[in-house]
Protein backbone atom coordinates (compact mmCIF):
# COMPACT_ATOMS: atom_id res chain seq x y z
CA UNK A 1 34.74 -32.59 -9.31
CA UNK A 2 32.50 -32.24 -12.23
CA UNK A 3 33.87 -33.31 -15.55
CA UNK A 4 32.42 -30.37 -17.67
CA UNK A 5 33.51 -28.13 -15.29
CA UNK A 6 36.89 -29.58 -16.15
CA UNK A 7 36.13 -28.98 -20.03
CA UNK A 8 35.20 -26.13 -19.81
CA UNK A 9 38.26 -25.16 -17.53
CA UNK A 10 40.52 -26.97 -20.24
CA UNK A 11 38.87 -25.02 -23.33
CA UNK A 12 39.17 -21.47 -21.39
CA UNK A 13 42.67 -22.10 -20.05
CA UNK A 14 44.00 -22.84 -24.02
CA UNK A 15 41.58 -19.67 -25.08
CA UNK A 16 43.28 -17.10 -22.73
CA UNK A 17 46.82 -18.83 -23.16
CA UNK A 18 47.24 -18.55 -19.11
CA UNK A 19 45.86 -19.83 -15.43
CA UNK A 20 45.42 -16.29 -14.66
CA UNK A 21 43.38 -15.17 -17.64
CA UNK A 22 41.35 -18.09 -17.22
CA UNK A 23 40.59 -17.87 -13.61
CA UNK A 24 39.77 -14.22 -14.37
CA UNK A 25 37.09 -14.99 -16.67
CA UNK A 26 35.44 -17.99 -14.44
CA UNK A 27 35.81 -15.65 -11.39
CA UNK A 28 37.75 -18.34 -9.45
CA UNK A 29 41.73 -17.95 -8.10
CA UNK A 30 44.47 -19.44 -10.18
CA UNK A 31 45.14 -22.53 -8.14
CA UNK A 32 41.27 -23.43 -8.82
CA UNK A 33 41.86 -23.80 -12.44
CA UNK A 34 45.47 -25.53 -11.48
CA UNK A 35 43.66 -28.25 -9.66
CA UNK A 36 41.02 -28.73 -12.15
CA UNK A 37 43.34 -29.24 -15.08
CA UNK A 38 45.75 -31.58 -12.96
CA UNK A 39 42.87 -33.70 -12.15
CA UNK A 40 41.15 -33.67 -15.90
CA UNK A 41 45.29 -34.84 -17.26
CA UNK A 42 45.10 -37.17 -14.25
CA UNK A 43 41.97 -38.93 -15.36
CA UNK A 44 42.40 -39.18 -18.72
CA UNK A 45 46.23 -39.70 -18.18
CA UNK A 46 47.57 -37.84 -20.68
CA UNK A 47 49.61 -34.68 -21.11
CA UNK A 48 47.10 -31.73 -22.41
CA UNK A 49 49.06 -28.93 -21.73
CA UNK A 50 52.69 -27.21 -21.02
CA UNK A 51 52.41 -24.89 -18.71
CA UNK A 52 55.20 -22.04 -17.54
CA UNK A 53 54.99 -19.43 -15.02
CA UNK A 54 53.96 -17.20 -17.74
CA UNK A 55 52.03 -18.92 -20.33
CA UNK A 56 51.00 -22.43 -21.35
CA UNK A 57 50.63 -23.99 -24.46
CA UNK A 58 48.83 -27.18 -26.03
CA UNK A 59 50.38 -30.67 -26.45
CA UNK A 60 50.34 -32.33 -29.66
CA UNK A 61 47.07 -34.53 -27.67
CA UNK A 62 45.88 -31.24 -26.20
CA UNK A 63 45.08 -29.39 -29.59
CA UNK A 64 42.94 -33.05 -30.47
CA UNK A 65 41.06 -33.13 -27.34
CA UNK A 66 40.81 -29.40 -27.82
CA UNK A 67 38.68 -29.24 -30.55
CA UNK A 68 36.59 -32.05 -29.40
CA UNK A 69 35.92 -30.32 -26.56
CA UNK A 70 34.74 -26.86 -27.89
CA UNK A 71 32.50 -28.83 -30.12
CA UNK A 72 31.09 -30.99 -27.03
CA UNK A 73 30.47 -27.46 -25.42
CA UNK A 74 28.89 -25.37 -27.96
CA UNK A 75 26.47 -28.31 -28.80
CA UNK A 76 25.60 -28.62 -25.03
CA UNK A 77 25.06 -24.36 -25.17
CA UNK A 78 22.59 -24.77 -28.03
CA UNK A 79 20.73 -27.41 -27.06
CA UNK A 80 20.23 -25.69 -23.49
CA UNK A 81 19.47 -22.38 -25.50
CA UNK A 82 16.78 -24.01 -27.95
CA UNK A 83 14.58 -25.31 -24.58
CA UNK A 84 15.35 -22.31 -22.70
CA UNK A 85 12.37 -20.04 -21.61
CA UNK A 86 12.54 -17.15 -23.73
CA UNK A 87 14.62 -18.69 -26.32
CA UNK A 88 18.32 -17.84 -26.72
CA UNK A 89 19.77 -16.39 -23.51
CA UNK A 90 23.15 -15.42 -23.17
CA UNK A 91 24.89 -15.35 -19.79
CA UNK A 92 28.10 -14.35 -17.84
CA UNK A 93 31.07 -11.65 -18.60
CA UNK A 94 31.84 -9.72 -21.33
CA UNK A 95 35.06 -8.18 -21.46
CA UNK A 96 35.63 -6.34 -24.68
CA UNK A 97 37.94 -3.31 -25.89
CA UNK A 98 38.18 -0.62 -28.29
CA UNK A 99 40.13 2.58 -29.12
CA UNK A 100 39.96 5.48 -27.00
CA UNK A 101 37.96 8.08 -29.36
CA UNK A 102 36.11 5.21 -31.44
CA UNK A 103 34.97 3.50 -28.52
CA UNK A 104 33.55 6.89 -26.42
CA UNK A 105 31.44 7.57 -29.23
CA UNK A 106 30.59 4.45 -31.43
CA UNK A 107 30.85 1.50 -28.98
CA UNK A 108 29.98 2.67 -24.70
CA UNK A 109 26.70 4.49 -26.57
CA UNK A 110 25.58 1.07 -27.42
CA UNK A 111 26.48 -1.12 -24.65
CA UNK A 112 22.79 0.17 -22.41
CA UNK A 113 20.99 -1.28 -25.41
CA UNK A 114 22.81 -4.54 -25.29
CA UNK A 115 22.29 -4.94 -21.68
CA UNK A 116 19.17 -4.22 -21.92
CA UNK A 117 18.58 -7.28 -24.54
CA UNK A 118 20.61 -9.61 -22.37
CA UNK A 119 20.27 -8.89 -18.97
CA UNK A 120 22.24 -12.17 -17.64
CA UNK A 121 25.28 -10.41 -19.35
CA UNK A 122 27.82 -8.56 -17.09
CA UNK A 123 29.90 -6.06 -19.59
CA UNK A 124 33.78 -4.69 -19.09
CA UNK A 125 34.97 -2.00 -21.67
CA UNK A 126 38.11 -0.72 -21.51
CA UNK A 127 38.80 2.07 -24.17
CA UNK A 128 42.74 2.42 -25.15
CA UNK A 129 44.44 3.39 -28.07
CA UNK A 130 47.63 0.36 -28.02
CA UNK A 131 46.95 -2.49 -29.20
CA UNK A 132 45.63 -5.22 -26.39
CA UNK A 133 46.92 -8.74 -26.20
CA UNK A 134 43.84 -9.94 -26.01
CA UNK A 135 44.54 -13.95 -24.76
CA UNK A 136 47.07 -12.48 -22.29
CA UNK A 137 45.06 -9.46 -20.83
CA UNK A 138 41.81 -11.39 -20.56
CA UNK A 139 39.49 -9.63 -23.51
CA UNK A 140 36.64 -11.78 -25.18
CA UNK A 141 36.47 -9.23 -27.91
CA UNK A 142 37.74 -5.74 -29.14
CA UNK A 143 36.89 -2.92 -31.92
CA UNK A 144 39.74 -2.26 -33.83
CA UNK A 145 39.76 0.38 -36.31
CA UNK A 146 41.94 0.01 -39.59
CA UNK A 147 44.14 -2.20 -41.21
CA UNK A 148 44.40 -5.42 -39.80
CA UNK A 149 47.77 -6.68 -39.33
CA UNK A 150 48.61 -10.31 -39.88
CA UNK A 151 47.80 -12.57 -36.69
CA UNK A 152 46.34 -15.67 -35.19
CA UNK A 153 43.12 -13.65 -34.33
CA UNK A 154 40.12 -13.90 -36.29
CA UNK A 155 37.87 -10.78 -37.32
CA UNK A 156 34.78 -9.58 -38.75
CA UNK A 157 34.65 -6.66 -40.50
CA UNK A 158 31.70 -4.75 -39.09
CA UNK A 159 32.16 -1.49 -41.32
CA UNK A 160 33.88 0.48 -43.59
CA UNK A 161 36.10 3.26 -42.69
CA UNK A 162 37.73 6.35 -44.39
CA UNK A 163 40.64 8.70 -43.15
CA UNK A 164 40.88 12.44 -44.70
CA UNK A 165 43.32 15.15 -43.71
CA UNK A 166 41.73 17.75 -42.09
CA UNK A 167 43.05 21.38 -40.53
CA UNK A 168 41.52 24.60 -39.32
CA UNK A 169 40.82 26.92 -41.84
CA UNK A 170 42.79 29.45 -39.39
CA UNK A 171 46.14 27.30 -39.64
CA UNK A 172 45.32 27.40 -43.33
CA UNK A 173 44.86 30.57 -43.76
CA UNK A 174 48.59 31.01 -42.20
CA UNK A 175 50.59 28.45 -43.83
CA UNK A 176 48.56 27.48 -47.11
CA UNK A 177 47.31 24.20 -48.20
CA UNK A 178 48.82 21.00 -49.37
CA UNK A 179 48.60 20.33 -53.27
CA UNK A 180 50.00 16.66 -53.07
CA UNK A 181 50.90 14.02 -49.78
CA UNK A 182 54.58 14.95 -50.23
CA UNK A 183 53.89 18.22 -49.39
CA UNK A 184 53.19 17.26 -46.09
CA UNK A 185 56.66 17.35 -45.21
CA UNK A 186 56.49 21.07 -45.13
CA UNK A 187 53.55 21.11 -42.77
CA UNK A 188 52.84 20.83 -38.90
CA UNK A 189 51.34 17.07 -39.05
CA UNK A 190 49.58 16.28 -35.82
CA UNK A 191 50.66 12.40 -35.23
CA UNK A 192 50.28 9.67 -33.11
CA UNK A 193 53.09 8.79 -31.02
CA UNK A 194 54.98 5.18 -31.00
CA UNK A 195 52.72 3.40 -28.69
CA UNK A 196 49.55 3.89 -30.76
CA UNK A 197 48.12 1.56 -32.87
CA UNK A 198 48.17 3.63 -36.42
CA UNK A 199 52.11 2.45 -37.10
CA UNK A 200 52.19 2.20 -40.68
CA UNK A 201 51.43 5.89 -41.04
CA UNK A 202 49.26 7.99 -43.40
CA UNK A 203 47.57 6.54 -46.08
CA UNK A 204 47.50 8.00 -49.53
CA UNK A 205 46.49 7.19 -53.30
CA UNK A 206 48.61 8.40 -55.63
CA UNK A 207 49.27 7.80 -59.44
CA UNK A 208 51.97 5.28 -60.00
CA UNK A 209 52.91 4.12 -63.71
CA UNK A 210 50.02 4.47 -65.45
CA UNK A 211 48.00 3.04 -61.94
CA UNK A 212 46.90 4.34 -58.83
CA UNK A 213 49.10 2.75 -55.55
CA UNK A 214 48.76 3.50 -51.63
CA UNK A 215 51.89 4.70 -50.31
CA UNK A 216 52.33 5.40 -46.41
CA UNK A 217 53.89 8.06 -45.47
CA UNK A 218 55.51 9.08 -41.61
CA UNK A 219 54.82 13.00 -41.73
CA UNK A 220 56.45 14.93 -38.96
CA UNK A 221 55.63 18.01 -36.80
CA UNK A 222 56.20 19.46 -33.07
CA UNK A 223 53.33 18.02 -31.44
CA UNK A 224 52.05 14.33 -31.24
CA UNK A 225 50.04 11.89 -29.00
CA UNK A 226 49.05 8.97 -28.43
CA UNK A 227 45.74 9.52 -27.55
CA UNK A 228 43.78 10.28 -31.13
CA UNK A 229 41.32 12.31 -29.32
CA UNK A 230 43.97 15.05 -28.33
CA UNK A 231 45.26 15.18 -31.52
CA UNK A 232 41.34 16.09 -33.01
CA UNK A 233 41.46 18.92 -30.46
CA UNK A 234 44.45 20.47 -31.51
CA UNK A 235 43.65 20.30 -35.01
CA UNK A 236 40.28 22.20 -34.24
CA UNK A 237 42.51 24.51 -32.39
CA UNK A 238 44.76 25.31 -35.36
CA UNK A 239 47.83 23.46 -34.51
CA UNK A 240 48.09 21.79 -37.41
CA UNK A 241 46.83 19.41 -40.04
CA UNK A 242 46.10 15.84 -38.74
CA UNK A 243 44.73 12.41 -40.46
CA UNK A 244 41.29 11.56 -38.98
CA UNK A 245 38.43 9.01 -39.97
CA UNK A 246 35.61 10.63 -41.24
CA UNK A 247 33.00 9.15 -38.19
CA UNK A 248 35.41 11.71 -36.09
CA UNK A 249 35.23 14.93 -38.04
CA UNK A 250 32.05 14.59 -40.65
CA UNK A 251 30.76 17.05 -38.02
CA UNK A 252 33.20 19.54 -38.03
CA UNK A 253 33.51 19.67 -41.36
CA UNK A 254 30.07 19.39 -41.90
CA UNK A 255 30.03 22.96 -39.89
CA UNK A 256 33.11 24.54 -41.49
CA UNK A 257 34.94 24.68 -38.51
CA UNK A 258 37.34 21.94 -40.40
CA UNK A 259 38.69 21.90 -43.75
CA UNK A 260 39.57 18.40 -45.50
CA UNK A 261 42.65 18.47 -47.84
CA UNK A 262 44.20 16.17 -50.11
CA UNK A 263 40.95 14.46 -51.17
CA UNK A 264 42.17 13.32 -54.44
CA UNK A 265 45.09 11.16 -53.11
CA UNK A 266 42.44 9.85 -50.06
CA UNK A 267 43.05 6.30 -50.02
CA UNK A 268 40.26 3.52 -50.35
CA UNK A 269 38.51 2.69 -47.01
CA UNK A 270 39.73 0.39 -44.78
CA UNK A 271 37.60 -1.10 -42.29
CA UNK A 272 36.34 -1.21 -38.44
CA UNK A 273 36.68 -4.85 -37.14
CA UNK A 274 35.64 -7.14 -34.43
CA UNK A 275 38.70 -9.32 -33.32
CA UNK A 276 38.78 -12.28 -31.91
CA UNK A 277 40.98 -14.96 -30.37
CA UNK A 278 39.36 -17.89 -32.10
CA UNK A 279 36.02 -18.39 -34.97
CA UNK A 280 34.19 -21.31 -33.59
CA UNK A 281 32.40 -22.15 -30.79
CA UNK A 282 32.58 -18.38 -29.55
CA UNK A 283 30.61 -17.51 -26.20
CA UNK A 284 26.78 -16.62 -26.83
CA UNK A 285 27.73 -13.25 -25.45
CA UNK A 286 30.31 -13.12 -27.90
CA UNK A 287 28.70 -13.84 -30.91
CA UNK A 288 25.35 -11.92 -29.87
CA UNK A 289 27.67 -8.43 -29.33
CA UNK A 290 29.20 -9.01 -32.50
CA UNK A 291 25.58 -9.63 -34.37
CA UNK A 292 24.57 -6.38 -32.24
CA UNK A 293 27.54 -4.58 -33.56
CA UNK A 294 26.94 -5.33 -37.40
CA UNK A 295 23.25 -4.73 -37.14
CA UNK A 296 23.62 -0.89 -35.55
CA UNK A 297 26.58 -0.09 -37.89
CA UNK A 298 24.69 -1.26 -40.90
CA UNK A 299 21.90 1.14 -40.34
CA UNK A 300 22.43 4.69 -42.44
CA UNK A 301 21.45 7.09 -40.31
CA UNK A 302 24.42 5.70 -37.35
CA UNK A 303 27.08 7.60 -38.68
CA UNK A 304 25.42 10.92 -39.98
CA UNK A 305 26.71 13.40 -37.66
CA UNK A 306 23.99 13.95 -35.35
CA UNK A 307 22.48 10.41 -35.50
């Protein structure tokens, strides 16, 4: 049995946090990966990892060898990438993820383009609006859109990003407008439901002792989803006033056929990120779809509403 192929088993099986994952992403079945970690602990006789039915974890010895390994790996990847014909080539799956509405229009538009740079790369997007595991569900990489809540993954923010309330001008025209975010509470707020991602609730700036703070705030109303998209189709239809980034409605509003409220109390951006289980020695694929990512959001025109 080859000893990288034993590395490189090792460094996948502690990146996905699971045989499974890890078998996933080398297309091979779980007793594979079994056999090629027993024989890597047998050889250098030493305990690398714990491993349960549902997760394993590094040894005191595995988190050492760990990092020696990644290193060992990614220097092997660029010195095979710096002789390569072509120059830098990146190769096998990318799995990455991204919220439903964010990803239909801002990330599957892209992904022909990025194929068509790196043809050796195979590409998996799945577009949801929860928040993936990504170690245990087998995701190099996802788009997340917000505030990013404390973790052990690494990100890089890509862009920045802005949330307005917005409403028909017909539901408006029936029930008024909102003067100030408390207000809200005598409204028809179209929210997501529990199993979203957007949990601290809406975002607003408002003057505070002498300053300006952001509060959150959980408005209510009879209708909510968890799918972000449904929620920007009711509001179009008059159903009520909802909390929506600006790359989703610029359009609409743009057109009349949505009002934005509240605009004083908007609160600063926050921002669109790339997540990530770990910061160095990322896949090439990895690193190049991120790069791809920054560059195409960076350019001016990308988020006018027509561009």
């Amino acid at each position: 049995m080859s000893r990288l192929k034993q590395l490189e088993t090792f460094v996948t099986v502690a990146a996905r946090g699971g045989l499974t994952a890890a078998a996933k992403a080398q297309g091979v079945a779980p007793a594979i990966i079994g056999r090629r970690l027993d024989a890597l602990e047998q050889r250098l006789c030493v305990k690398l990892l714990v491993r349960t039915t549902r997760r394993v974890t590094l040894t005191p010895e595995g988190s050492a060898f760990l990092e020696d390994c990644q290193r060992l790996l990614s220097d092997l990847a660029n010195a095979e990438a710096s002789v390569s014909a072509g120059g830098i080539k990146a190769n096998g799956h990318l799995a990455i993820t991204a919220p439903a509405g964010f990803g239909r229009r801002h990330v599957a538009p892209l992904v022909p383009q990025f194929r068509e740079n790196h043809p050796d790369v195979t590409l998996s997007l799945s577009l949801s609006d929860r928040v993936v595991d990504l170690a245990a569900e087998g995701f190099d990489c996802a788009v997340r859109v917000g505030e990013m809540p404390d973790s052990n993954l690494m990100s890089v923010r890509l862009a920045d990003n802005r949330r307005l309330c917005v409403a028909a001008p017909a539901y408006l025209k029936r029930h008024g407008m909102p003067r100030h975010p408390q207000d809200l509470a005598r409204f028809d707020c179209l929210t997501l439901s529990s199993e979203a991602s957007q949990t601290r609730g809406w975002a607003f700036s408002v003057p505070q002792n002498g300053a300006r703070e952001v509060v959150h705030l959980r408005p209510g109303g009879p209708l909510s989803c968890s799918d972000g998209e449904v929620l920007f189709d009711w509001c179009l239809s008059g159903c009520g006033i909802a909390w929506r980034s600006t790359w989703e409605v610029q359009a609409e509003v743009a057109s009349g056929a949505l009002v934005t409220l509240l605009e004083d109390y908007a609160a600063p951006p926050n921002g669109i990120y790339a997540v990530f289980a770990q910061r160095q020695h990322l896949p090439l694929r990895v690193r190049l779809w991120i790069d791809y990512l920054k560059q195409q959001y960076a350019q001016a025109d990308f988020w006018q509403p027509h561009g």
